[in-house]
N, C-alpha and C. Protein backbone atom coordinates (compact mmCIF):
# COMPACT_ATOMS: atom_id res chain seq x y z
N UNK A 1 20.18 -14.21 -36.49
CA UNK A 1 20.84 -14.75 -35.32
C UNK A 1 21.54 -16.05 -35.71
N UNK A 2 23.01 -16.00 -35.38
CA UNK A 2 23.22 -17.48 -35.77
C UNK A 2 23.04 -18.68 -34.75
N UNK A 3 23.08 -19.70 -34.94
CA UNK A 3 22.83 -20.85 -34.15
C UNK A 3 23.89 -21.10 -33.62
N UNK A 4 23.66 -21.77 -32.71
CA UNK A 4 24.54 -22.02 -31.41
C UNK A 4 24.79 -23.63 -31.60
N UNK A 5 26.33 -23.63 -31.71
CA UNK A 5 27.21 -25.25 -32.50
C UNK A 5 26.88 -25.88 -30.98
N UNK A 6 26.93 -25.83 -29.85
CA UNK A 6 26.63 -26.03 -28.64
C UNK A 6 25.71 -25.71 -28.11
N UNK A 7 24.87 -25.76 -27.75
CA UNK A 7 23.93 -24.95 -27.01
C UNK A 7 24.18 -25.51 -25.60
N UNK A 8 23.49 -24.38 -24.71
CA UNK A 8 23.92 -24.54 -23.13
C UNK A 8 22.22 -25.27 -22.62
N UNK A 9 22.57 -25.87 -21.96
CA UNK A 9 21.55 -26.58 -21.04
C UNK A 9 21.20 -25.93 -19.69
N UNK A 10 19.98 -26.25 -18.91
CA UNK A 10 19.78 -26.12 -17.78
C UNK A 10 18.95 -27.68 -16.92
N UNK A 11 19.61 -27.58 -15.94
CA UNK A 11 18.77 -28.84 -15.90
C UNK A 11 18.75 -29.14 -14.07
N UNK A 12 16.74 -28.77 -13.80
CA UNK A 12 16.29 -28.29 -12.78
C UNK A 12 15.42 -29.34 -12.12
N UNK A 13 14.82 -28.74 -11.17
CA UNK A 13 13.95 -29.63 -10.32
C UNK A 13 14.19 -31.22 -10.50
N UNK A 14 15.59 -31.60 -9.92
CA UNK A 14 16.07 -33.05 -9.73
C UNK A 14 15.89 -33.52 -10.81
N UNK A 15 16.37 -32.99 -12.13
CA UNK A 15 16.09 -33.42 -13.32
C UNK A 15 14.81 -33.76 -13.82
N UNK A 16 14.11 -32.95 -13.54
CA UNK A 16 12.96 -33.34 -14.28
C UNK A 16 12.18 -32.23 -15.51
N UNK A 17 13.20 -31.28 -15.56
CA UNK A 17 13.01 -30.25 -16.25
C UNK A 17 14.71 -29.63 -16.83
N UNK A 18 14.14 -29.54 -18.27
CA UNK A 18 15.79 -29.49 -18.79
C UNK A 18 15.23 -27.90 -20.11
N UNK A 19 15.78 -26.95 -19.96
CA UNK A 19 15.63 -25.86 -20.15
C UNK A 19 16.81 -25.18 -21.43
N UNK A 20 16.88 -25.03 -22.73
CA UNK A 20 17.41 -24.39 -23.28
C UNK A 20 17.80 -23.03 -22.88
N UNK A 21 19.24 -22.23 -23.04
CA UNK A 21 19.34 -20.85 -22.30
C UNK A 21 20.47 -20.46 -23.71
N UNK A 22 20.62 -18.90 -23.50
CA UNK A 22 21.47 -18.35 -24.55
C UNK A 22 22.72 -18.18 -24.55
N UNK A 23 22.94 -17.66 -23.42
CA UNK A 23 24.29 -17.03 -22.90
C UNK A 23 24.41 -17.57 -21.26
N UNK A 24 25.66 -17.35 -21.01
CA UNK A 24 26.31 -17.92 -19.62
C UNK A 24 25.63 -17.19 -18.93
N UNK A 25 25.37 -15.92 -18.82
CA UNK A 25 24.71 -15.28 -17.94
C UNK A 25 23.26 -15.90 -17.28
N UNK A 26 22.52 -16.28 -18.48
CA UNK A 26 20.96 -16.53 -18.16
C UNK A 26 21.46 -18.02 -17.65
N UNK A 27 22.34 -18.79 -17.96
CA UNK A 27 22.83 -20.36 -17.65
C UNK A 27 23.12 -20.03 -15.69
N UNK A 28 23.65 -18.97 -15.33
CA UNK A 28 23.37 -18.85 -14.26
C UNK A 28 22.74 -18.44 -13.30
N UNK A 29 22.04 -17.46 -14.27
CA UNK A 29 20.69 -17.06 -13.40
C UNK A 29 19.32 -18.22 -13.24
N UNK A 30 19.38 -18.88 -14.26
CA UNK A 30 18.25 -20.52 -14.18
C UNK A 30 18.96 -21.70 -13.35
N UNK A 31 20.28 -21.53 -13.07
CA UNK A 31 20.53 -22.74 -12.77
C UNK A 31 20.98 -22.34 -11.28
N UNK A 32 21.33 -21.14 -10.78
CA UNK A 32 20.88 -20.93 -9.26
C UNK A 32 19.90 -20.40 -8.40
N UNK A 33 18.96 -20.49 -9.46
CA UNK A 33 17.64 -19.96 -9.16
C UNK A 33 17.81 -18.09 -8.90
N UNK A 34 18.61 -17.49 -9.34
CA UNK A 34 18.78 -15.74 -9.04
C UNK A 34 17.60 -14.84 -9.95
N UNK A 35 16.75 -15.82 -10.17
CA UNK A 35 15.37 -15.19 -11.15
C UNK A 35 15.16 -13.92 -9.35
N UNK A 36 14.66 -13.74 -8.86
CA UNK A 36 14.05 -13.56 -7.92
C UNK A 36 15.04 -12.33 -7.52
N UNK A 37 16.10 -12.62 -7.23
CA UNK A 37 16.96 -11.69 -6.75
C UNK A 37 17.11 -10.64 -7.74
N UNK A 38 17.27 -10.87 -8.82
CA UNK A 38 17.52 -9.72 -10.33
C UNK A 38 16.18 -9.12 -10.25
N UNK A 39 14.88 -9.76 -9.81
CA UNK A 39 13.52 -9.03 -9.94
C UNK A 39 14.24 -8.45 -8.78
N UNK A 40 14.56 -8.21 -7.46
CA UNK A 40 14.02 -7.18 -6.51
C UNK A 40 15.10 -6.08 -6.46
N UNK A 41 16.21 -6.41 -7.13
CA UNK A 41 17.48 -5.75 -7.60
C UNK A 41 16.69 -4.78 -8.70
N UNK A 42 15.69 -5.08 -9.78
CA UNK A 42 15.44 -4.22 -10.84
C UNK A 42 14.15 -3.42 -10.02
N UNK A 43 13.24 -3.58 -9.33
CA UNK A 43 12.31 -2.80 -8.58
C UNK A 43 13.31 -1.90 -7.55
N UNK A 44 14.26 -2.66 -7.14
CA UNK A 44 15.21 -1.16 -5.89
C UNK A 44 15.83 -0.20 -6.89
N UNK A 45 16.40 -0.49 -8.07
CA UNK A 45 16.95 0.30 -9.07
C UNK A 45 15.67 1.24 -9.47
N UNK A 46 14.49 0.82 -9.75
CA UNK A 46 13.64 1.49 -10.72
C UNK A 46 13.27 2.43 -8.88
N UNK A 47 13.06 2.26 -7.66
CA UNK A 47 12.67 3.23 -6.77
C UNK A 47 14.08 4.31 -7.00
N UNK A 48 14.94 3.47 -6.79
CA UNK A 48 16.05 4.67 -6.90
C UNK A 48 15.81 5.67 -7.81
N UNK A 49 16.32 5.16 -9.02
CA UNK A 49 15.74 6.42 -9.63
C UNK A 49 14.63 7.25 -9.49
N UNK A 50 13.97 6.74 -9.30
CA UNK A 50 12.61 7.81 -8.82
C UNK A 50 13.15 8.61 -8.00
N UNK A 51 13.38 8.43 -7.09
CA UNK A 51 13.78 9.29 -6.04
C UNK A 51 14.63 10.58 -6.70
N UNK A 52 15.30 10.59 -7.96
CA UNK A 52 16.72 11.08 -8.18
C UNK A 52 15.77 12.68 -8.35
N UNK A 53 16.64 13.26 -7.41
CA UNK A 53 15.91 14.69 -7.23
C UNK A 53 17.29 15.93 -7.46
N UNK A 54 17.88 15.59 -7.72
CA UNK A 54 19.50 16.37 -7.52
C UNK A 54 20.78 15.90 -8.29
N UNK A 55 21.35 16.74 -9.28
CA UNK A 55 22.53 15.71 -9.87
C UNK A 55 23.66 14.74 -8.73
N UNK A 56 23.73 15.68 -7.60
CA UNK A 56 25.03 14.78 -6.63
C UNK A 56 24.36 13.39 -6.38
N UNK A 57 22.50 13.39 -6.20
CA UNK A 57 21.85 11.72 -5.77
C UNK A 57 22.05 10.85 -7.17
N UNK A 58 22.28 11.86 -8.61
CA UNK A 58 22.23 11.24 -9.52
C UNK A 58 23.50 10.74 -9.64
N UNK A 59 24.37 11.20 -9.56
CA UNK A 59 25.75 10.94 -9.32
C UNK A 59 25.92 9.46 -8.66
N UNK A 60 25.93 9.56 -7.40
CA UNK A 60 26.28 8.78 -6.26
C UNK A 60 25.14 7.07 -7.13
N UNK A 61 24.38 6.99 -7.33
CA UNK A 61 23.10 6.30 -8.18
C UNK A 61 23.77 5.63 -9.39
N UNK A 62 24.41 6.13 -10.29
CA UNK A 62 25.51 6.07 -11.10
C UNK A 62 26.48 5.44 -11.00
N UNK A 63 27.36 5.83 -10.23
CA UNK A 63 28.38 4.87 -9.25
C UNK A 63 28.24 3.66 -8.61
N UNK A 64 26.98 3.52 -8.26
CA UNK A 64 26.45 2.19 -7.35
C UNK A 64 26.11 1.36 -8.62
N UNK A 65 25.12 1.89 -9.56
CA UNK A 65 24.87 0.75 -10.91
C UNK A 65 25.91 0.04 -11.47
N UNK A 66 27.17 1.07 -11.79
CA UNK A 66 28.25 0.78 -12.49
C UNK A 66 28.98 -0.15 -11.17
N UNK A 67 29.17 0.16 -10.47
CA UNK A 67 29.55 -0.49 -9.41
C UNK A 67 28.56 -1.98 -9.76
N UNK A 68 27.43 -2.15 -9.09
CA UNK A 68 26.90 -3.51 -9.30
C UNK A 68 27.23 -4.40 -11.34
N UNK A 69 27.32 -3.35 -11.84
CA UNK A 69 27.55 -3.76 -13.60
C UNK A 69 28.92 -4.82 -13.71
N UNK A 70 29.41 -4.14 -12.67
CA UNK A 70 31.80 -4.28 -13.02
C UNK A 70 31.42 -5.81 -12.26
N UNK A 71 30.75 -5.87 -11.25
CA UNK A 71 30.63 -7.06 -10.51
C UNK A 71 29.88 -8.57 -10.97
N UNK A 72 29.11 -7.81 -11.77
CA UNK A 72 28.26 -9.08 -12.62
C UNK A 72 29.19 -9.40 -13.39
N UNK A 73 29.92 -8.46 -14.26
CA UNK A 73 30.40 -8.80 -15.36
C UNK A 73 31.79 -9.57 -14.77
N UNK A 74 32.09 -9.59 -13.61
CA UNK A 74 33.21 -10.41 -13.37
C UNK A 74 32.97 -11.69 -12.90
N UNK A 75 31.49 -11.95 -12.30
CA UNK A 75 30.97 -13.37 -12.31
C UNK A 75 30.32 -13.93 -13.29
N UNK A 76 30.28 -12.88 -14.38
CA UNK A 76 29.84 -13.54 -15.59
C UNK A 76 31.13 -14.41 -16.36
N UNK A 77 32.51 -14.03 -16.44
CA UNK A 77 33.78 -13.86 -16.48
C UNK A 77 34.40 -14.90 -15.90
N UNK A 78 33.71 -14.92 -14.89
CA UNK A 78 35.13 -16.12 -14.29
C UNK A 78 33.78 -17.51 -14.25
N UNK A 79 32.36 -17.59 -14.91
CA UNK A 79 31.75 -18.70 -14.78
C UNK A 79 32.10 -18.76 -16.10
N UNK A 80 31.89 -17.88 -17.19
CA UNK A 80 32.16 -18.87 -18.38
C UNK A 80 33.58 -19.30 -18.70
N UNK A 81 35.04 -18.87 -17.98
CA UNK A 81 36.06 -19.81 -17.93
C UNK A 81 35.92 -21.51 -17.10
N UNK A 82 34.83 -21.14 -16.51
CA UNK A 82 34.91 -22.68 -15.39
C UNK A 82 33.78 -23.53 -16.51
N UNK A 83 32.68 -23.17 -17.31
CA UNK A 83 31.58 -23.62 -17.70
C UNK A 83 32.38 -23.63 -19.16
């Protein structure tokens, strides 16, 4: 792994906690607190699938992931031009 000439910071609870992170992504998931939301986002994903009983539910299941994927990746996108 190479080292990071910069490394990204986090820096929480009114400064009293300052947090090394890897990538822009995790820089915004620690620094708006979205820990919580990605957990109940990955438990509704993991029921979904369960459920998948039929290629058309598998289908439609498919579409919605990729759908939520295109959307991260464009707020991943337009924070590391601003950051």
């Amino acid at each position: 792994m190479a080292t990071i000439k910069n490394p990204l910071y986090v820096v929480t609870n009114e400064g009293r906690d300052v947090e090394g992170v890897a990538t822009y992504l995790e820089l915004l998931v620690k620094k708006f607190g979205l820990q919580p939301f990605l957990d109940i986002m990955d438990s509704m994903i993991a029921m979904l699938t369960n459920q998948v009983g039929n290629y058309g539910f598998f289908i439609a299941l498919q579409k919605f992931i990729d759908h939520m994927a295109a959307q991260i990746e464009k707020v991943v996108e337009f924070a590391s031009r601003i950051i």
